[in-house]
C-alpha atoms as a PDB file:
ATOM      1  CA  UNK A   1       0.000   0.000   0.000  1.00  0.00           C
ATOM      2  CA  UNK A   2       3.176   1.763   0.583  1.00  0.00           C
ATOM      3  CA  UNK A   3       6.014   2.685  -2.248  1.00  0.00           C
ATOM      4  CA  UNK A   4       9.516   4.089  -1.114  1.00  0.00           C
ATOM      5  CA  UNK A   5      12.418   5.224  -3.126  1.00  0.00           C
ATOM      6  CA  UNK A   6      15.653   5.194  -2.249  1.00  0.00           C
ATOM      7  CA  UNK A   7      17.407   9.265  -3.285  1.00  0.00           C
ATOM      8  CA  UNK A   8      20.045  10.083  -4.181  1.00  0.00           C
ATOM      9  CA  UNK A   9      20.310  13.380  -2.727  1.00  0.00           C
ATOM     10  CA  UNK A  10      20.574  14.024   0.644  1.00  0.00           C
ATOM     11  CA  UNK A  11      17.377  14.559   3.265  1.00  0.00           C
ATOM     12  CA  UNK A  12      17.113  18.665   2.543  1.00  0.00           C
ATOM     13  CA  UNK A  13      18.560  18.297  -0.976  1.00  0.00           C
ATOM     14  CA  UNK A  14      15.481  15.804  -1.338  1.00  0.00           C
ATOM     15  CA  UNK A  15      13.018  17.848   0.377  1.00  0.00           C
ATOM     16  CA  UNK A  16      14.022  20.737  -1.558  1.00  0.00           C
ATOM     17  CA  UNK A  17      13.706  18.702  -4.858  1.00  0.00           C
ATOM     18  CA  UNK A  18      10.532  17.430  -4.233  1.00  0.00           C
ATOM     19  CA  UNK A  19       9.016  21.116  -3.465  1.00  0.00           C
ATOM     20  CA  UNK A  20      10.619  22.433  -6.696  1.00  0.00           C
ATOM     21  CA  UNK A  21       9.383  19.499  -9.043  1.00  0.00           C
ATOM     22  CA  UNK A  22       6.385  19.425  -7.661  1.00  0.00           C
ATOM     23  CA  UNK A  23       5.641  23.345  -7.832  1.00  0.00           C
ATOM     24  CA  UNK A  24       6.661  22.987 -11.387  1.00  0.00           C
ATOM     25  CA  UNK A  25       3.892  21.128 -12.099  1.00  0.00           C
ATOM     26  CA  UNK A  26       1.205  23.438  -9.881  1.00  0.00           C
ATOM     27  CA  UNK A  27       1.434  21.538  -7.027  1.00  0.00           C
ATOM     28  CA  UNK A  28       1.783  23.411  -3.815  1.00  0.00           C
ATOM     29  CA  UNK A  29       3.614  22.383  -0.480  1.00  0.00           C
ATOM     30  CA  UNK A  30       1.129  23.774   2.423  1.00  0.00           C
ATOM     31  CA  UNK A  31       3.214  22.572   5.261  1.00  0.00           C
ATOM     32  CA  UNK A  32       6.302  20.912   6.211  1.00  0.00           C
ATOM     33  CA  UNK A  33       7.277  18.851   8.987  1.00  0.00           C
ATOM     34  CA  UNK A  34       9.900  18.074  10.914  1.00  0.00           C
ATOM     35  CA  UNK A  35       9.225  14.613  13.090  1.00  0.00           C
ATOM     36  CA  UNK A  36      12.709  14.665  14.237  1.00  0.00           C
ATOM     37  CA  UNK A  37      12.638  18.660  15.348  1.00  0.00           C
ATOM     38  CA  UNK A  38       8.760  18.059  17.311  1.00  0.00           C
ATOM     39  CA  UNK A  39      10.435  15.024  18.528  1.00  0.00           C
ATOM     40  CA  UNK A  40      13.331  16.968  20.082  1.00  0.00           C
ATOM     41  CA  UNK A  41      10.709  19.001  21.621  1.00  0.00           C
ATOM     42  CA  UNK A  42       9.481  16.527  23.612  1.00  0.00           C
ATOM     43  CA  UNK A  43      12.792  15.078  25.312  1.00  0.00           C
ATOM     44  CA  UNK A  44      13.266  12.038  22.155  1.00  0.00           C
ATOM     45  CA  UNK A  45      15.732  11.739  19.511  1.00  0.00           C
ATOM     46  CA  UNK A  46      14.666   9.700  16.154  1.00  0.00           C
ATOM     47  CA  UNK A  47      16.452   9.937  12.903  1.00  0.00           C
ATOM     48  CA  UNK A  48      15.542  12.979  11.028  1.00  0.00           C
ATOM     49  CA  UNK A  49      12.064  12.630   9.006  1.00  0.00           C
ATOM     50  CA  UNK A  50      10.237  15.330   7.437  1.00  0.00           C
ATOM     51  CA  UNK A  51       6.358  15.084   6.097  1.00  0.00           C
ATOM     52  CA  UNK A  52       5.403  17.332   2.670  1.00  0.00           C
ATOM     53  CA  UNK A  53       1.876  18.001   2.564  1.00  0.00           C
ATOM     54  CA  UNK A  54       1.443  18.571  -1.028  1.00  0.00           C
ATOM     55  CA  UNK A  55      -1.817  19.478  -3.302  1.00  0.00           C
ATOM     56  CA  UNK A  56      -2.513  20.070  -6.789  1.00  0.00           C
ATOM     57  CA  UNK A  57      -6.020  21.953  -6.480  1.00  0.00           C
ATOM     58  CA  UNK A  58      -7.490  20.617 -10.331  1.00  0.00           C
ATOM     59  CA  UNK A  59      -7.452  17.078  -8.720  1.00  0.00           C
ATOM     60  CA  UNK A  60      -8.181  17.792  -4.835  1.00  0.00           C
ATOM     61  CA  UNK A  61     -11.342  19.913  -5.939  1.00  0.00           C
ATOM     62  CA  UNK A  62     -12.501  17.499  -7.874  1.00  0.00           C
ATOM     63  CA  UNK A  63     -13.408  14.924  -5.319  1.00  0.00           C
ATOM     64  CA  UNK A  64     -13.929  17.902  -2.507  1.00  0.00           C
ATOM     65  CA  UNK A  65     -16.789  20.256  -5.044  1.00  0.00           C
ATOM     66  CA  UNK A  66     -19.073  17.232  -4.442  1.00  0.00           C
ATOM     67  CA  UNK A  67     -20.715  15.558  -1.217  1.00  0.00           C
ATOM     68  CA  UNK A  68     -20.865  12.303  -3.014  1.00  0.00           C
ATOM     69  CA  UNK A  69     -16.747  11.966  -3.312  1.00  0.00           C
ATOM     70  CA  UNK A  70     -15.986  14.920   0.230  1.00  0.00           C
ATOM     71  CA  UNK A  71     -15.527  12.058   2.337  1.00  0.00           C
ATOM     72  CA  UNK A  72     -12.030  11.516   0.564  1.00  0.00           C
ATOM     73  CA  UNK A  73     -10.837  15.062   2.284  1.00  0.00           C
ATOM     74  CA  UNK A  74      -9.049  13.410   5.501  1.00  0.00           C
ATOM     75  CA  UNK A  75      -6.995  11.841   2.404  1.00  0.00           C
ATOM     76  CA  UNK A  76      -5.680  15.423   1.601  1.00  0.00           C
ATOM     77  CA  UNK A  77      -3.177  17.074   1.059  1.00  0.00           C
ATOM     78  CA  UNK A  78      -1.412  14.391  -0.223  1.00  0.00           C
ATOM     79  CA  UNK A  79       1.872  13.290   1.921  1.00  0.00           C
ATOM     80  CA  UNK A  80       4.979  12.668   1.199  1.00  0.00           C
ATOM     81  CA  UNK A  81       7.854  11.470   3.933  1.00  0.00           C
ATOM     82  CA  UNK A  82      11.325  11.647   3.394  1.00  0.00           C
ATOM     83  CA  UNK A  83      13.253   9.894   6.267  1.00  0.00           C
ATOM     84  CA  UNK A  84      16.879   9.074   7.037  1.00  0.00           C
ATOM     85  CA  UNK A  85      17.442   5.154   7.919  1.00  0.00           C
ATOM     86  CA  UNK A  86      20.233   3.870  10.690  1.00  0.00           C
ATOM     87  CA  UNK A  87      22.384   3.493   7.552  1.00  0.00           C
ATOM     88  CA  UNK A  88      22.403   6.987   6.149  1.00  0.00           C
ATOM     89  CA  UNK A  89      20.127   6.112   2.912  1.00  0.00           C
ATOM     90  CA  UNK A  90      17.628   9.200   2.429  1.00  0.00           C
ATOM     91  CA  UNK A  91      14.189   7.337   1.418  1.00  0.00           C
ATOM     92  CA  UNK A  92      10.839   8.877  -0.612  1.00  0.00           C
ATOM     93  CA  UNK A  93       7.456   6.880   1.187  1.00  0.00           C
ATOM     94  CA  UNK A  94       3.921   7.997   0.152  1.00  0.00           C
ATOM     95  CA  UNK A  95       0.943   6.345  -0.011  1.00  0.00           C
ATOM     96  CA  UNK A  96       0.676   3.894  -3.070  1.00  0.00           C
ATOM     97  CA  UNK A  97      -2.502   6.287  -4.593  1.00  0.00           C
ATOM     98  CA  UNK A  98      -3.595   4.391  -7.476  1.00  0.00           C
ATOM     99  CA  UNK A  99      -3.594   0.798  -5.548  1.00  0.00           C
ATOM    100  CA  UNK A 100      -5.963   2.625  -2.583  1.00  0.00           C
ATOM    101  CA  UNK A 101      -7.776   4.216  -5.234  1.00  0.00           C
ATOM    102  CA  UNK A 102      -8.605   0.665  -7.096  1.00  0.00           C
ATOM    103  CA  UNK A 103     -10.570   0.304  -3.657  1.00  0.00           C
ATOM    104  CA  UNK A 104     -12.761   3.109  -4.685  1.00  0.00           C
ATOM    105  CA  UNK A 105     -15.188   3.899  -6.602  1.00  0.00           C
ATOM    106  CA  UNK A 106     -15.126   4.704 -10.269  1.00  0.00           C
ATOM    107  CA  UNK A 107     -14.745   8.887  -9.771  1.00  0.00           C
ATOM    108  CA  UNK A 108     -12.186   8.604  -7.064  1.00  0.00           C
ATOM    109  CA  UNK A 109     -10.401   5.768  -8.385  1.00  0.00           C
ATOM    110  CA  UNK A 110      -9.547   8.021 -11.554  1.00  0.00           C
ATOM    111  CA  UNK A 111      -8.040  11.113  -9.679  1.00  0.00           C
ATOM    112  CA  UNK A 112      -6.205   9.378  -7.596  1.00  0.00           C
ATOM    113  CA  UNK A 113      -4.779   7.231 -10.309  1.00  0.00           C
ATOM    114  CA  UNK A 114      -4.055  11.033 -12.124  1.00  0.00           C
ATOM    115  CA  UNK A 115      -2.971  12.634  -8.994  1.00  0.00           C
ATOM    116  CA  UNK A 116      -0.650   9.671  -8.248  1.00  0.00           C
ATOM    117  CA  UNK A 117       1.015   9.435 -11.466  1.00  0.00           C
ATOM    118  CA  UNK A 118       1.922  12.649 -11.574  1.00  0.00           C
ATOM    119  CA  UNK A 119       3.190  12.397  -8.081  1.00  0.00           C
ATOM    120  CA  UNK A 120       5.326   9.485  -9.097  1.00  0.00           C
ATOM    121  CA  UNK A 121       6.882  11.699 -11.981  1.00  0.00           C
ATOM    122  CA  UNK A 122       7.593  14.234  -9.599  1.00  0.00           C
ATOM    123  CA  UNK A 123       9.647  11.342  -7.445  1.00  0.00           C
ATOM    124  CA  UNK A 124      11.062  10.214 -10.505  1.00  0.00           C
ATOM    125  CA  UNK A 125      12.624  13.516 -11.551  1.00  0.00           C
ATOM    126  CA  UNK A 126      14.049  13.852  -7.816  1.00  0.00           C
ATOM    127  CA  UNK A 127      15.484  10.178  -8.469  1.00  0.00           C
ATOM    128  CA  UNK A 128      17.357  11.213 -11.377  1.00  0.00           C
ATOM    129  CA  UNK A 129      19.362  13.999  -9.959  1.00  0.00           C
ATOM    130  CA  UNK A 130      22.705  13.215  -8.001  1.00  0.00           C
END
Protein backbone atom coordinates (compact mmCIF):
# COMPACT_ATOMS: atom_id res chain seq x y z
CA UNK A 1 0.00 0.00 0.00
CA UNK A 2 3.18 1.76 0.58
CA UNK A 3 6.01 2.69 -2.25
CA UNK A 4 9.52 4.09 -1.11
CA UNK A 5 12.42 5.22 -3.13
CA UNK A 6 15.65 5.19 -2.25
CA UNK A 7 17.41 9.26 -3.29
CA UNK A 8 20.04 10.08 -4.18
CA UNK A 9 20.31 13.38 -2.73
CA UNK A 10 20.57 14.02 0.64
CA UNK A 11 17.38 14.56 3.27
CA UNK A 12 17.11 18.66 2.54
CA UNK A 13 18.56 18.30 -0.98
CA UNK A 14 15.48 15.80 -1.34
CA UNK A 15 13.02 17.85 0.38
CA UNK A 16 14.02 20.74 -1.56
CA UNK A 17 13.71 18.70 -4.86
CA UNK A 18 10.53 17.43 -4.23
CA UNK A 19 9.02 21.12 -3.47
CA UNK A 20 10.62 22.43 -6.70
CA UNK A 21 9.38 19.50 -9.04
CA UNK A 22 6.39 19.42 -7.66
CA UNK A 23 5.64 23.34 -7.83
CA UNK A 24 6.66 22.99 -11.39
CA UNK A 25 3.89 21.13 -12.10
CA UNK A 26 1.21 23.44 -9.88
CA UNK A 27 1.43 21.54 -7.03
CA UNK A 28 1.78 23.41 -3.81
CA UNK A 29 3.61 22.38 -0.48
CA UNK A 30 1.13 23.77 2.42
CA UNK A 31 3.21 22.57 5.26
CA UNK A 32 6.30 20.91 6.21
CA UNK A 33 7.28 18.85 8.99
CA UNK A 34 9.90 18.07 10.91
CA UNK A 35 9.22 14.61 13.09
CA UNK A 36 12.71 14.66 14.24
CA UNK A 37 12.64 18.66 15.35
CA UNK A 38 8.76 18.06 17.31
CA UNK A 39 10.44 15.02 18.53
CA UNK A 40 13.33 16.97 20.08
CA UNK A 41 10.71 19.00 21.62
CA UNK A 42 9.48 16.53 23.61
CA UNK A 43 12.79 15.08 25.31
CA UNK A 44 13.27 12.04 22.15
CA UNK A 45 15.73 11.74 19.51
CA UNK A 46 14.67 9.70 16.15
CA UNK A 47 16.45 9.94 12.90
CA UNK A 48 15.54 12.98 11.03
CA UNK A 49 12.06 12.63 9.01
CA UNK A 50 10.24 15.33 7.44
CA UNK A 51 6.36 15.08 6.10
CA UNK A 52 5.40 17.33 2.67
CA UNK A 53 1.88 18.00 2.56
CA UNK A 54 1.44 18.57 -1.03
CA UNK A 55 -1.82 19.48 -3.30
CA UNK A 56 -2.51 20.07 -6.79
CA UNK A 57 -6.02 21.95 -6.48
CA UNK A 58 -7.49 20.62 -10.33
CA UNK A 59 -7.45 17.08 -8.72
CA UNK A 60 -8.18 17.79 -4.83
CA UNK A 61 -11.34 19.91 -5.94
CA UNK A 62 -12.50 17.50 -7.87
CA UNK A 63 -13.41 14.92 -5.32
CA UNK A 64 -13.93 17.90 -2.51
CA UNK A 65 -16.79 20.26 -5.04
CA UNK A 66 -19.07 17.23 -4.44
CA UNK A 67 -20.71 15.56 -1.22
CA UNK A 68 -20.87 12.30 -3.01
CA UNK A 69 -16.75 11.97 -3.31
CA UNK A 70 -15.99 14.92 0.23
CA UNK A 71 -15.53 12.06 2.34
CA UNK A 72 -12.03 11.52 0.56
CA UNK A 73 -10.84 15.06 2.28
CA UNK A 74 -9.05 13.41 5.50
CA UNK A 75 -7.00 11.84 2.40
CA UNK A 76 -5.68 15.42 1.60
CA UNK A 77 -3.18 17.07 1.06
CA UNK A 78 -1.41 14.39 -0.22
CA UNK A 79 1.87 13.29 1.92
CA UNK A 80 4.98 12.67 1.20
CA UNK A 81 7.85 11.47 3.93
CA UNK A 82 11.32 11.65 3.39
CA UNK A 83 13.25 9.89 6.27
CA UNK A 84 16.88 9.07 7.04
CA UNK A 85 17.44 5.15 7.92
CA UNK A 86 20.23 3.87 10.69
CA UNK A 87 22.38 3.49 7.55
CA UNK A 88 22.40 6.99 6.15
CA UNK A 89 20.13 6.11 2.91
CA UNK A 90 17.63 9.20 2.43
CA UNK A 91 14.19 7.34 1.42
CA UNK A 92 10.84 8.88 -0.61
CA UNK A 93 7.46 6.88 1.19
CA UNK A 94 3.92 8.00 0.15
CA UNK A 95 0.94 6.35 -0.01
CA UNK A 96 0.68 3.89 -3.07
CA UNK A 97 -2.50 6.29 -4.59
CA UNK A 98 -3.59 4.39 -7.48
CA UNK A 99 -3.59 0.80 -5.55
CA UNK A 100 -5.96 2.63 -2.58
CA UNK A 101 -7.78 4.22 -5.23
CA UNK A 102 -8.61 0.66 -7.10
CA UNK A 103 -10.57 0.30 -3.66
CA UNK A 104 -12.76 3.11 -4.69
CA UNK A 105 -15.19 3.90 -6.60
CA UNK A 106 -15.13 4.70 -10.27
CA UNK A 107 -14.75 8.89 -9.77
CA UNK A 108 -12.19 8.60 -7.06
CA UNK A 109 -10.40 5.77 -8.39
CA UNK A 110 -9.55 8.02 -11.55
CA UNK A 111 -8.04 11.11 -9.68
CA UNK A 112 -6.21 9.38 -7.60
CA UNK A 113 -4.78 7.23 -10.31
CA UNK A 114 -4.05 11.03 -12.12
CA UNK A 115 -2.97 12.63 -8.99
CA UNK A 116 -0.65 9.67 -8.25
CA UNK A 117 1.02 9.44 -11.47
CA UNK A 118 1.92 12.65 -11.57
CA UNK A 119 3.19 12.40 -8.08
CA UNK A 120 5.33 9.48 -9.10
CA UNK A 121 6.88 11.70 -11.98
CA UNK A 122 7.59 14.23 -9.60
CA UNK A 123 9.65 11.34 -7.45
CA UNK A 124 11.06 10.21 -10.50
CA UNK A 125 12.62 13.52 -11.55
CA UNK A 126 14.05 13.85 -7.82
CA UNK A 127 15.48 10.18 -8.47
CA UNK A 128 17.36 11.21 -11.38
CA UNK A 129 19.36 14.00 -9.96
CA UNK A 130 22.71 13.21 -8.00
Amino acid sequence: MFLESESPLKLSETVDAIKAEAGALGWGTLATHDLAGIAAKKGFTIAPIMILETCNAKYSVELINKDETRYVSSLLPCRVAIYETSTGKVIISRLNTTAFGSMMEPAVADILKKAGAEMEGIIEKVLAKK
